[in-house]
N, C-alpha and C. Protein backbone atom coordinates (compact mmCIF):
# COMPACT_ATOMS: atom_id res chain seq x y z
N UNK A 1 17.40 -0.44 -8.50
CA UNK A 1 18.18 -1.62 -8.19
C UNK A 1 18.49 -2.37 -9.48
N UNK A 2 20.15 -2.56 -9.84
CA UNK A 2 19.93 -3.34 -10.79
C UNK A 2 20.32 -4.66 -10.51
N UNK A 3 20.13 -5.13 -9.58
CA UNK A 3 20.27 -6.59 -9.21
C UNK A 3 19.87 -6.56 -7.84
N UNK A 4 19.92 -8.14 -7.67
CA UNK A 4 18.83 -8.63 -7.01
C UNK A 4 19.92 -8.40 -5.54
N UNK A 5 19.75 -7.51 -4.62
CA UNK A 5 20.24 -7.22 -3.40
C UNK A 5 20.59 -7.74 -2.59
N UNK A 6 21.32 -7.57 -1.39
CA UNK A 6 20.90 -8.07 0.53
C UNK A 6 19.09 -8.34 0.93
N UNK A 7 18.89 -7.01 -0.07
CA UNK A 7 17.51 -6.91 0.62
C UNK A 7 16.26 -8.01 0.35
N UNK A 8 16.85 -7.85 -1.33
CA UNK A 8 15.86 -8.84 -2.00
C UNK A 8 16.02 -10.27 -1.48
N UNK A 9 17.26 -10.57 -1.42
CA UNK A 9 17.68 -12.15 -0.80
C UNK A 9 17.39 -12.70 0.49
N UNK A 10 17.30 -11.78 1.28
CA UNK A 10 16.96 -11.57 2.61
C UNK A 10 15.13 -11.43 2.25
N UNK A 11 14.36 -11.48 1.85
CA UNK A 11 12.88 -11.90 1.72
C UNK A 11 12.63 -13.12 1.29
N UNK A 12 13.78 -14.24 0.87
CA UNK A 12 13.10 -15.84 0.32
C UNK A 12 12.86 -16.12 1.88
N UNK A 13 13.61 -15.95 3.00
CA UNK A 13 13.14 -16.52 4.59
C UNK A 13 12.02 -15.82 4.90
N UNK A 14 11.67 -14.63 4.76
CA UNK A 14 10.66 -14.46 5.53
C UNK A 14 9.86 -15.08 4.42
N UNK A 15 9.71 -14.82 3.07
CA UNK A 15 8.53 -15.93 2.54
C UNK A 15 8.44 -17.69 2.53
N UNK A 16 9.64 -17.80 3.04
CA UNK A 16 9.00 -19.06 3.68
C UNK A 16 8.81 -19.19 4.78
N UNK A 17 8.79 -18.09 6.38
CA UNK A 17 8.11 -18.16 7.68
C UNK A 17 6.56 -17.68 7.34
N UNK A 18 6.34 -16.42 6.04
CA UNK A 18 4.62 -16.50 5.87
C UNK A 18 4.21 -17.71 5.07
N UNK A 19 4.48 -18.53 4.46
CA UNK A 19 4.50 -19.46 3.80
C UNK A 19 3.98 -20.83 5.18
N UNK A 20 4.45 -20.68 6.08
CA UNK A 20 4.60 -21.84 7.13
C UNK A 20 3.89 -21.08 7.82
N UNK A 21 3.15 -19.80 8.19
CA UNK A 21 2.15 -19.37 8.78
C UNK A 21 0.93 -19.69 8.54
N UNK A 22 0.96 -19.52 6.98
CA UNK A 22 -0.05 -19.78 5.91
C UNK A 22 -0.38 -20.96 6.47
N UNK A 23 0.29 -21.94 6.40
CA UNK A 23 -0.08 -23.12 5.89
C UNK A 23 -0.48 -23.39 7.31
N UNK A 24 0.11 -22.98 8.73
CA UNK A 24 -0.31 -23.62 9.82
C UNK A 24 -1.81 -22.99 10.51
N UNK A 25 -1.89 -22.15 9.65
CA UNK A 25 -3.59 -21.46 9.61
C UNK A 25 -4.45 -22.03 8.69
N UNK A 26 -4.03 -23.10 8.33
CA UNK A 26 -4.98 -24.07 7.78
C UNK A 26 -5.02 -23.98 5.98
N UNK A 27 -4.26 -23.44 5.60
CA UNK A 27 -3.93 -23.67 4.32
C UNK A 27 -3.70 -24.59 3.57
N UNK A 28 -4.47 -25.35 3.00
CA UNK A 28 -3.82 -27.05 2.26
C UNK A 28 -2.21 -26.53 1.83
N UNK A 29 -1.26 -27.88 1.68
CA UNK A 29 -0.32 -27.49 1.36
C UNK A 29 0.21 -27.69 0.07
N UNK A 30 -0.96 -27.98 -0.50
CA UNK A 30 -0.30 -27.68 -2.40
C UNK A 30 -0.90 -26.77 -3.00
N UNK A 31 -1.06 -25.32 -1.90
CA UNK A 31 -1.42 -24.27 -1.93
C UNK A 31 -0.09 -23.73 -1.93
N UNK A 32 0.85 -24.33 -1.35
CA UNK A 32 2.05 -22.65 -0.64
C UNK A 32 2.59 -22.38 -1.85
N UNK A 33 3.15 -23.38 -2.88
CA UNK A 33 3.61 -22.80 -3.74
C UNK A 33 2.92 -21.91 -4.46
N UNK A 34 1.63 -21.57 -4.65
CA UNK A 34 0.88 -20.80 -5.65
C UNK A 34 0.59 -19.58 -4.56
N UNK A 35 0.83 -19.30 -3.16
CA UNK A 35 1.17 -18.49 -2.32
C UNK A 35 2.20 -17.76 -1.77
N UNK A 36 3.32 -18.88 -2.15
CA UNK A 36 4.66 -18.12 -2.62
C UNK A 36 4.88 -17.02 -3.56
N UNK A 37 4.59 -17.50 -4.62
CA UNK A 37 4.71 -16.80 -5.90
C UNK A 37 3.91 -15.33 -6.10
N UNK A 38 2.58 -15.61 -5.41
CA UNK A 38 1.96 -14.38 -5.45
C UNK A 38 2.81 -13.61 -4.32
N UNK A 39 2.99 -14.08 -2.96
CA UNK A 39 3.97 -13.29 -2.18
C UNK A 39 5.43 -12.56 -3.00
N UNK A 40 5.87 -13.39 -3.36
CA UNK A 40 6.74 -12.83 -4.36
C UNK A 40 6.51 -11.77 -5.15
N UNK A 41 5.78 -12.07 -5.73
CA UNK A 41 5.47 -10.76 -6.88
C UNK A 41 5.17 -9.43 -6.23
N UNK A 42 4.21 -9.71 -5.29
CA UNK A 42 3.65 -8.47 -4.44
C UNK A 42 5.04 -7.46 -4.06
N UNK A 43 6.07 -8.62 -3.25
CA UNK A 43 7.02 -7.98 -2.85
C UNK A 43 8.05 -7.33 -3.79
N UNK A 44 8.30 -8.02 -5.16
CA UNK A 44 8.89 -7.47 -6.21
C UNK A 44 8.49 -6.05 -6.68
N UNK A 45 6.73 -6.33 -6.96
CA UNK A 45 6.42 -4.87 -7.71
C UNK A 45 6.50 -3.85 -7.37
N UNK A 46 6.19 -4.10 -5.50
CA UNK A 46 6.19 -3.08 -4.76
C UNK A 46 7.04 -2.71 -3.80
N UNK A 47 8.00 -3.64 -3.68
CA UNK A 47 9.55 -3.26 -3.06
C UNK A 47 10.73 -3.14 -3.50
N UNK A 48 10.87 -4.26 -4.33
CA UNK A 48 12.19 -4.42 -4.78
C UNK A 48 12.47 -3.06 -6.60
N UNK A 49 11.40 -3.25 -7.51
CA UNK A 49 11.44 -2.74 -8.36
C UNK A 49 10.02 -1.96 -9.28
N UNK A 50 9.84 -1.26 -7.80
CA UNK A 50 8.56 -0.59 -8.54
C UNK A 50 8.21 0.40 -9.80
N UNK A 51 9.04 0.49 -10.26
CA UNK A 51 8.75 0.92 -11.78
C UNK A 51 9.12 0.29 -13.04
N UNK A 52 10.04 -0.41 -12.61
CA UNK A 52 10.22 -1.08 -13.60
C UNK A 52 9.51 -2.58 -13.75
N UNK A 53 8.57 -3.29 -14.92
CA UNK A 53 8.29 -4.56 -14.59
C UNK A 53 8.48 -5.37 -14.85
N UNK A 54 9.46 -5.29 -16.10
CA UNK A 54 10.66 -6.41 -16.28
C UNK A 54 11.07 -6.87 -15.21
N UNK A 55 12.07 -6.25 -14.57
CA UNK A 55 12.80 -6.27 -13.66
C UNK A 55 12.20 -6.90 -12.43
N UNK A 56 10.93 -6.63 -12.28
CA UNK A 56 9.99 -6.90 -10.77
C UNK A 56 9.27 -8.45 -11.63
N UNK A 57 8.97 -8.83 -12.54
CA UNK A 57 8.63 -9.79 -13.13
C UNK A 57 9.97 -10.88 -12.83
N UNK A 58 10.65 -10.86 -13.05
CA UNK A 58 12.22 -11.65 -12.91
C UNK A 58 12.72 -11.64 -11.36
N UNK A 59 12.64 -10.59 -10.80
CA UNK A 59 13.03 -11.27 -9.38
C UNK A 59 11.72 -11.51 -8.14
N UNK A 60 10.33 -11.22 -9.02
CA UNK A 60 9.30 -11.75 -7.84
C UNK A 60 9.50 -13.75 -8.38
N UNK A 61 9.80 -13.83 -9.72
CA UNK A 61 10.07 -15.05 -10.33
C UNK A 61 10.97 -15.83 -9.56
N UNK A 62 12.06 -15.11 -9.19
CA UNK A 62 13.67 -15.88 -8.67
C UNK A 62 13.41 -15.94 -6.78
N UNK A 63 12.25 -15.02 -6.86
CA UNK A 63 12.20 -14.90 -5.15
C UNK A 63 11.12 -16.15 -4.75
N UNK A 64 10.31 -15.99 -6.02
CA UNK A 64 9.11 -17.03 -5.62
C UNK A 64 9.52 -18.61 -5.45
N UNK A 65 10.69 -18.74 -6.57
CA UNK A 65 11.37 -20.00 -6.84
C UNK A 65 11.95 -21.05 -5.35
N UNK A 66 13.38 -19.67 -5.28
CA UNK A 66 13.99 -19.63 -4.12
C UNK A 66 13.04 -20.54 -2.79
N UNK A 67 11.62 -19.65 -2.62
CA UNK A 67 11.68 -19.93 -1.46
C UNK A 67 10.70 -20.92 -1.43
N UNK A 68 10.06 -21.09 -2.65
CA UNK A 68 9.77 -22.65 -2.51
C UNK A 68 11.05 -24.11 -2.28
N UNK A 69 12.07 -23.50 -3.26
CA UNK A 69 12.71 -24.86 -2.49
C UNK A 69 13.54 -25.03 -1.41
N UNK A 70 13.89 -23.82 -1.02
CA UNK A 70 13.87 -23.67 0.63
C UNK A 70 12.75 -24.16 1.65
N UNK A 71 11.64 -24.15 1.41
CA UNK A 71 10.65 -24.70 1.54
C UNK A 71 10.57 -26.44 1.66
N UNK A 72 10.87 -26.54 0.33
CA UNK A 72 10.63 -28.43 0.24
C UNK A 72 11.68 -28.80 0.81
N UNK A 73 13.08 -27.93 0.54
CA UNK A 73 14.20 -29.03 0.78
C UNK A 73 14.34 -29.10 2.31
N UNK A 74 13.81 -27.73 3.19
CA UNK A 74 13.91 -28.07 4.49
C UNK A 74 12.96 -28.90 4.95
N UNK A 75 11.64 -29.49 4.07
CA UNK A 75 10.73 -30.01 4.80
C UNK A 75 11.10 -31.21 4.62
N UNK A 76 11.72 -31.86 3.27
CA UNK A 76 12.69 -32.97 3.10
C UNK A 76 13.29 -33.63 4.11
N UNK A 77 14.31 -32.39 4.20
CA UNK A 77 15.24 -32.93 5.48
C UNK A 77 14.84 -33.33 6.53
N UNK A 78 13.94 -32.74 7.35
CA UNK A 78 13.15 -32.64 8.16
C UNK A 78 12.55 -34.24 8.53
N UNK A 79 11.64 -34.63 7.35
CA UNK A 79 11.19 -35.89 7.34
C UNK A 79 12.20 -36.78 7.38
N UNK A 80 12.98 -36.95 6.66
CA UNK A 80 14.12 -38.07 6.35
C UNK A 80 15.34 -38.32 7.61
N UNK A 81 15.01 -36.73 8.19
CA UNK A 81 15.68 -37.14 9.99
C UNK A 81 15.21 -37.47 10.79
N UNK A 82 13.42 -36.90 10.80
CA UNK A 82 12.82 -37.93 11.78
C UNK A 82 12.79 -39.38 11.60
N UNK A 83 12.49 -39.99 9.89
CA UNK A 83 12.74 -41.37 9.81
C UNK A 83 13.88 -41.93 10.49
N UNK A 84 14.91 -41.64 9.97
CA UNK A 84 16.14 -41.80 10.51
C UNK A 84 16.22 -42.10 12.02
N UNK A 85 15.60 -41.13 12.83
CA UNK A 85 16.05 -41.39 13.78
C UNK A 85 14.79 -42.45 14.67
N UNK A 86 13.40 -42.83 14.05
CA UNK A 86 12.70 -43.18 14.34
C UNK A 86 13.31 -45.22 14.22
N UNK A 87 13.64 -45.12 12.93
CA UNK A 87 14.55 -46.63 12.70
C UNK A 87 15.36 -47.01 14.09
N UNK A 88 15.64 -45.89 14.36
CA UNK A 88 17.01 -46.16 15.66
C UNK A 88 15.98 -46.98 16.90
């Protein structure tokens, strides 16, 4: 693979549904990001670019990133609509 795929892009959601598994199995949550990242990598070395580790170094990096702020920004939103609608 020389770039980062359907396939690869299509794993920042599921690492943030194990990410939100994690965490609802009792995981503190300034854990996920340092649970992301290892998810990431795992899935890089050994899916996306297993021989090469440049390559699996850089997109377990871009995957780990990704789905942390998929992560915050939906949990963001999340909060700032319940406020929102709690004001009402």
């Amino acid at each position: 693979m020389d770039q980062l795929t359907v396939y690869g892009v299509a794993l920042v959601p599921v690492l943030v549904g194990l990410n939100e598994l994690l965490k609802r199995s009792g995981v503190p949550s300034r854990f996920i990001p340092v649970t992301s990242m290892v998810m990431s990598y795992f899935f890089a070395f050994y899916y996306l670019a297993p021989g090469d580790f440049k390559k699996a170094l850089l997109f377990g990096t871009v995957l780990g990133l990704s789905a942390i702020g998929l992560f915050s920004g939906a949990k963001n939103t999340f909060l700032a609509t319940s406020k929102a609608a709690k004001k009402r």
